[in-house]
Protein backbone atom coordinates (compact mmCIF):
# COMPACT_ATOMS: atom_id res chain seq x y z
CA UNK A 1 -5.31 11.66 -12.45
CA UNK A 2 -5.42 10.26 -9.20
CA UNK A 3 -9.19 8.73 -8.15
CA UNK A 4 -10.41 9.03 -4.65
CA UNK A 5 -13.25 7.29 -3.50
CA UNK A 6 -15.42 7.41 -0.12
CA UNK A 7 -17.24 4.86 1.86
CA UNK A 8 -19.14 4.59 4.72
CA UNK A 9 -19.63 1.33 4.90
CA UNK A 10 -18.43 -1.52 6.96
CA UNK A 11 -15.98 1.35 8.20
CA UNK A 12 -15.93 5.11 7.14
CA UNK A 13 -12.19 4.97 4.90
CA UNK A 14 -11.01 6.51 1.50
CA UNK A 15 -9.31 4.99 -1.18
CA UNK A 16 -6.96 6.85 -3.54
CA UNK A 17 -6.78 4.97 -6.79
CA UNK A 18 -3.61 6.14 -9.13
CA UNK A 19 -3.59 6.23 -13.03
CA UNK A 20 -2.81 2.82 -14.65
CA UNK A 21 -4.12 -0.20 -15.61
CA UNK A 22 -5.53 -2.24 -12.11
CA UNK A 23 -4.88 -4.18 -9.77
CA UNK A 24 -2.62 -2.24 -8.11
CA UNK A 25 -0.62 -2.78 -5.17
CA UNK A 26 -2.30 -1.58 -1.63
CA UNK A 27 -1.06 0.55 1.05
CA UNK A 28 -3.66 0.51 3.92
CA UNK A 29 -2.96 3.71 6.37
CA UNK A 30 -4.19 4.38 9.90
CA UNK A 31 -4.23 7.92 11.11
CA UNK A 32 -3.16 9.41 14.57
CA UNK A 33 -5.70 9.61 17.73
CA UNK A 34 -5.75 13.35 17.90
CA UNK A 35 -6.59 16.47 15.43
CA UNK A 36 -3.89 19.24 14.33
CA UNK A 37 -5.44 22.59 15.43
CA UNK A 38 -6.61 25.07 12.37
CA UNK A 39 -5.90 21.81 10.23
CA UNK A 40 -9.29 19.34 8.78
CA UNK A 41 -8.65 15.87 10.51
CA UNK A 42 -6.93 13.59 8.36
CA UNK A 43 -5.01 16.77 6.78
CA UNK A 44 -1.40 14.95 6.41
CA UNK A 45 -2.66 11.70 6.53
CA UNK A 46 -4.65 12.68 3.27
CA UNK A 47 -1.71 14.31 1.44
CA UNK A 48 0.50 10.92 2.01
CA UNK A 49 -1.93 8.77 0.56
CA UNK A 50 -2.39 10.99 -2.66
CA UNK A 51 1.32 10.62 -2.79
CA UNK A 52 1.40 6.89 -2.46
CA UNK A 53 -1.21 6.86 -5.11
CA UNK A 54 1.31 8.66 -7.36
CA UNK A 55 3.89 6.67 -6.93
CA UNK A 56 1.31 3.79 -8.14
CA UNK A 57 0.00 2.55 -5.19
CA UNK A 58 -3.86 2.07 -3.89
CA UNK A 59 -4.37 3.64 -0.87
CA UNK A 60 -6.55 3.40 1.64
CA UNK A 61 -7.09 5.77 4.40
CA UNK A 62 -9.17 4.28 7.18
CA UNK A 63 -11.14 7.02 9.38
CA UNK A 64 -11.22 6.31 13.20
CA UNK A 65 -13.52 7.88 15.83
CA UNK A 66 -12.24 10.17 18.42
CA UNK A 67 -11.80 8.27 21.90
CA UNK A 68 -13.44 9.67 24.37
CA UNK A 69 -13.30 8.49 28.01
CA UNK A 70 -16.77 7.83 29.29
CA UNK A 71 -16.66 7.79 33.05
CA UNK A 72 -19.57 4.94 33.74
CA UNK A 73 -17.31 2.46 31.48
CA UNK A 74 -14.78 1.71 33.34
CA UNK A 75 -10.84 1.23 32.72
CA UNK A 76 -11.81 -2.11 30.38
CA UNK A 77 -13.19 0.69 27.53
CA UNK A 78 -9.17 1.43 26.53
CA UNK A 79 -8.57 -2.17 25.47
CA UNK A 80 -12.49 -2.70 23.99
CA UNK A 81 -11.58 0.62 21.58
CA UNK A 82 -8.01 -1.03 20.73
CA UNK A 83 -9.68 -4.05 19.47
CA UNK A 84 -13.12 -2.09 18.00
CA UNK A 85 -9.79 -0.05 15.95
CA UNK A 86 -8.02 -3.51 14.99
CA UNK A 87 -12.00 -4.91 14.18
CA UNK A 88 -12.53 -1.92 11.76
CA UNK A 89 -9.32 -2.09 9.86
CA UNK A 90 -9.81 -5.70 9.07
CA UNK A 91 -13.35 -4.87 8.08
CA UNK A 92 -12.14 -2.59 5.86
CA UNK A 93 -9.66 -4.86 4.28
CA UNK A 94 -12.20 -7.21 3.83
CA UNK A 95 -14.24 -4.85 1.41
CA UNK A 96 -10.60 -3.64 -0.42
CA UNK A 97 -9.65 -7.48 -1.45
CA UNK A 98 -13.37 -8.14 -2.96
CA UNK A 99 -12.16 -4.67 -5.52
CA UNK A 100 -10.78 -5.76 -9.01
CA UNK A 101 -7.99 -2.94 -8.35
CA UNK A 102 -6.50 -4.53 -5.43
CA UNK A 103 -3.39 -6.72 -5.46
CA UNK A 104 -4.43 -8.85 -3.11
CA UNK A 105 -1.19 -10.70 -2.41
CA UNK A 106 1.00 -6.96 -2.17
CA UNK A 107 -1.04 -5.31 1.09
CA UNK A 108 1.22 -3.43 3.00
CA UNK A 109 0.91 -1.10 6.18
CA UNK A 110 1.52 2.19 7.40
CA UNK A 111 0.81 4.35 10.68
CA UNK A 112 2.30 6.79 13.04
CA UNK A 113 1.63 7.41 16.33
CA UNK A 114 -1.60 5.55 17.73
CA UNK A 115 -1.88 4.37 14.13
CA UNK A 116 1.21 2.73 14.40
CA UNK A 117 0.18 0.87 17.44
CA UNK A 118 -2.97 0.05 15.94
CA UNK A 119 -0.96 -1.47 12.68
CA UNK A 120 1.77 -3.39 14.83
CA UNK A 121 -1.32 -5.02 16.76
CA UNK A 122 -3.30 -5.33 13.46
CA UNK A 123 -0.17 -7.10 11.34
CA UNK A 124 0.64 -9.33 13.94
CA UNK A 125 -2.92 -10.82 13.47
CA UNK A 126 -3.76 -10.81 9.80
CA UNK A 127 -1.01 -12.36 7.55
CA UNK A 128 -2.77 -10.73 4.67
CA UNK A 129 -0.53 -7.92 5.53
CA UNK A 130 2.85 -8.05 3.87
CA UNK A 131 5.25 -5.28 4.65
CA UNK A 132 4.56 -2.66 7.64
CA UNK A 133 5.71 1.12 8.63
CA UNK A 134 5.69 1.72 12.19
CA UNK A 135 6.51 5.43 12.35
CA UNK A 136 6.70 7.02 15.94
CA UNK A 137 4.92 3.95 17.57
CA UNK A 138 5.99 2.40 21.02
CA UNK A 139 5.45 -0.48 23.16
CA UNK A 140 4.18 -0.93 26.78
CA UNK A 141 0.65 1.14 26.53
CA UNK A 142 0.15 1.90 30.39
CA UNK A 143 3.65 3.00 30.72
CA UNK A 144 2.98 4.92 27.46
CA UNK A 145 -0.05 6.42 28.94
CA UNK A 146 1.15 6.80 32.16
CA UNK A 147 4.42 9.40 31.01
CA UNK A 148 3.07 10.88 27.95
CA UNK A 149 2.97 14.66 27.52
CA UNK A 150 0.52 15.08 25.25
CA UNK A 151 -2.50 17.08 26.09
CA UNK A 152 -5.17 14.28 24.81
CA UNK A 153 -3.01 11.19 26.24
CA UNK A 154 -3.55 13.89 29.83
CA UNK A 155 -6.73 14.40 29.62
CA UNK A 156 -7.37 10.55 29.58
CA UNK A 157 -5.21 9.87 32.25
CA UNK A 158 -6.87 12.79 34.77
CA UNK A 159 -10.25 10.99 33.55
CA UNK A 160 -8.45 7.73 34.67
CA UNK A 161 -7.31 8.93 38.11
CA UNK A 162 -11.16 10.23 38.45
CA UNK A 163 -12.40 6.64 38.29
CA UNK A 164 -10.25 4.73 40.60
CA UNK A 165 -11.43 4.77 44.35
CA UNK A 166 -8.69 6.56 47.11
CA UNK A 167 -7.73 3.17 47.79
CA UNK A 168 -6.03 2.37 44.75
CA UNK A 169 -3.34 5.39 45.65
CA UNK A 170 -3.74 6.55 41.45
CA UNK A 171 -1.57 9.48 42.50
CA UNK A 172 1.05 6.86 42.92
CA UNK A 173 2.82 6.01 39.08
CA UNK A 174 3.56 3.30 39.65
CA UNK A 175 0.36 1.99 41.18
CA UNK A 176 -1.47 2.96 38.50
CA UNK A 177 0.69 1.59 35.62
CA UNK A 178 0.00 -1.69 37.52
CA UNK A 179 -3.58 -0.65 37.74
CA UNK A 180 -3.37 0.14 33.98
CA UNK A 181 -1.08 -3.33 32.61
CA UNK A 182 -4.40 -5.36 34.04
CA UNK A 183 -7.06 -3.81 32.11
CA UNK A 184 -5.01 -3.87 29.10
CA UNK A 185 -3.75 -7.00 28.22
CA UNK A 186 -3.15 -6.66 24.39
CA UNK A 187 -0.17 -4.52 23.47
CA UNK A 188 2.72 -4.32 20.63
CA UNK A 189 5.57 -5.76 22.59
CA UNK A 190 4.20 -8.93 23.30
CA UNK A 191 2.10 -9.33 20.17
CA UNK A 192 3.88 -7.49 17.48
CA UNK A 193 7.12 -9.77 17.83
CA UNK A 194 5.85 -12.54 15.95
CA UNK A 195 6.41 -10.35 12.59
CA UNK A 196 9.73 -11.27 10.44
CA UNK A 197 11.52 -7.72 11.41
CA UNK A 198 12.99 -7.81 7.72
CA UNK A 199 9.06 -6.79 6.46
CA UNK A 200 9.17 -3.97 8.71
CA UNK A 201 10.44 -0.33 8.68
CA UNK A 202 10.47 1.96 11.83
CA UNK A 203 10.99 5.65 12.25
CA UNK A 204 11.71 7.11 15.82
CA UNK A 205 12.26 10.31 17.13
CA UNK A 206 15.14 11.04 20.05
CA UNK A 207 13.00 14.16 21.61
CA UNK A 208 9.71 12.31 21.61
CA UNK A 209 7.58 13.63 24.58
CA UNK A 210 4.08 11.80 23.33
CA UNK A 211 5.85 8.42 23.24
CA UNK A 212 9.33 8.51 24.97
CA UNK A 213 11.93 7.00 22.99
CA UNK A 214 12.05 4.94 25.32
CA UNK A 215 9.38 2.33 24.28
CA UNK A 216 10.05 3.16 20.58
CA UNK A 217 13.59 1.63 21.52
CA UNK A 218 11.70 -1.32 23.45
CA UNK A 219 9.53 -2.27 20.71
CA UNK A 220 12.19 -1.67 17.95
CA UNK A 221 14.65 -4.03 20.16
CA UNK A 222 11.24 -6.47 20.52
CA UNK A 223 10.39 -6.86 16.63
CA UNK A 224 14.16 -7.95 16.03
CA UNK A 225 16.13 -4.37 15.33
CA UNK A 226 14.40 -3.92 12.26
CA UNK A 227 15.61 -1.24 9.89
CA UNK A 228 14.86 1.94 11.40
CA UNK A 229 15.56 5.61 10.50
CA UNK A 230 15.97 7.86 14.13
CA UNK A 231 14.88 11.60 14.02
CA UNK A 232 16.62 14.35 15.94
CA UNK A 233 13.42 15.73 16.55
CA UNK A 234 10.41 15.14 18.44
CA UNK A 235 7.12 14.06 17.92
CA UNK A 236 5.04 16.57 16.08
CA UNK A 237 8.17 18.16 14.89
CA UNK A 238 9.20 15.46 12.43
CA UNK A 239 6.31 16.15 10.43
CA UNK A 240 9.34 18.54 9.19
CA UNK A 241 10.72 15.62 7.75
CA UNK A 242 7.59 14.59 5.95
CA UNK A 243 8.76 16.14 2.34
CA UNK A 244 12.02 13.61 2.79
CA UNK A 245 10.59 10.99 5.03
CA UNK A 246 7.72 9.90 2.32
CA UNK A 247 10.23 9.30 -0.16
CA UNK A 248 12.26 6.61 2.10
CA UNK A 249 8.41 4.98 3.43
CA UNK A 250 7.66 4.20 -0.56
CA UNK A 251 11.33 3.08 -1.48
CA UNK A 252 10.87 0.54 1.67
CA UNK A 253 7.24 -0.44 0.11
CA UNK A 254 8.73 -0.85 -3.50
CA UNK A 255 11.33 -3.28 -2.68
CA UNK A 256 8.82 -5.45 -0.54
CA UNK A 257 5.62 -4.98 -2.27
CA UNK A 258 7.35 -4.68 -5.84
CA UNK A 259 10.60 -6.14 -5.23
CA UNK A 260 12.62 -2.86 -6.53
CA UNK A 261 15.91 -2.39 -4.92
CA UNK A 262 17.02 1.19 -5.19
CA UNK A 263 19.91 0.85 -3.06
């Protein structure tokens, strides 16, 4: 029977232990930005990590607070929650690798959407990390920002446009993607290369509308053309290929956490 376990501290996260004799291998998840309407947050996120814990896995889902864009902050408050996000994960991992039932030598990653930018950012500073799955991530956050059609990633952006004076011309895309590339200065294309692309495992979607295919394809052609799996669907809607997709995700851990080739 699978064990799950909740703490509040350094970070709010969960662990899912799975039947067996410890230590056990460690997948370390980080969930979207944004809640599913009539769903609990964390709902899918939840129900992969109880499946990674059947397959024999430790996993640990780390919580995340909601962004929200306080006006008297200033742009710099984007990049300070990137890094608090990064900050917390570590913190977290911290705690996991003091645990007799971690493995601490067979860590691996996963994250989609904003949770994949937060792991490709994490990964590429902590080598404790070991094999990553970037599902639905991107690179090139103002651009990102800037073109995304997602209601939250709008709302930020009209809370963005609110801040800058008249003569910054915000109405203007591409002045404020140049507005936006200076107050960020940490983001997956430039940082996330330094990973060996055969450790990592993308999915992207061809109808994404959250984070154009577009800068999936950059950071994909960034990390190296790492083995990838593209959706004919878009962003939310490949949550229809969960039942399938969660099968390929632990085969990819197996063989680099476990070294088990089912090809």
């Amino acid at each position: 029977m699978i064990q799950r376990i909740s703490f509040k501290e350094p970070s709010c996260f969960e662990l899912s232990l799975p039947e067996g004799v410890p230590p056990f291998p460690l997948i370390c998840l980080t969930p979207i930005l944004g809640r599913f309407l009539f769903l609990d947050d964390l709902f899918w996120e939840r129900r992969l990590a109880c499946f990674f814990a059947s397959q024999g896995f430790a996993a640990a889902l780390i919580d995340r607070p909601i962004f929200e864009f306080e006006p008297t902050e200033g742009l710099e408050q984007i990049q300070k929650y990137l890094e608090a996000s990064i900050s917390r994960s570590q913190r977290v991992l911290d705690l996991l690798l003091t645990r007799d039932e971690i493995q601490p030598k067979k860590i691996g990653s996963f994250g989609a959407s904003f949770g994949a930018v937060i792991n490709s950012l994490w990964a590429a500073s902590d080598s404790r990390l070991k094999a990553h799955v970037f599902a639905l991530a991107g690179g090139n956050l103002p651009e990102i920002l800037v073109s995304s059609r997602d209601p939250l990633m709008r709302s930020y952006l009209k809370a963005i446009k609110a801040l800058l004076t008249p003569a910054f011309s915000p109405q203007r895309e591409e002045n404020l993607k140049s507005i936006l590339k200076k107050s960020i200065s940490i983001d997956p294309l430039t940082l996330a290369p330094s990973l060996p692309r055969e450790n990592i495992f993308m999915v992207l979607a061809r109808f994404d509308r959250v984070i154009r295919f577009r800068y999936g394809l950059a950071l994909w052609q960034a990390l190296g053309k790492p083995e990838t799996l593209l959706l004919p669907l878009g962003h939310y809607t490949s949550l229809l290929a969960l039942p399938w997709l969660k099968w390929k995700v632990i085969e990819f851990f197996k063989k680099k956490l476990l070294g088990e080739n089912h090809s």
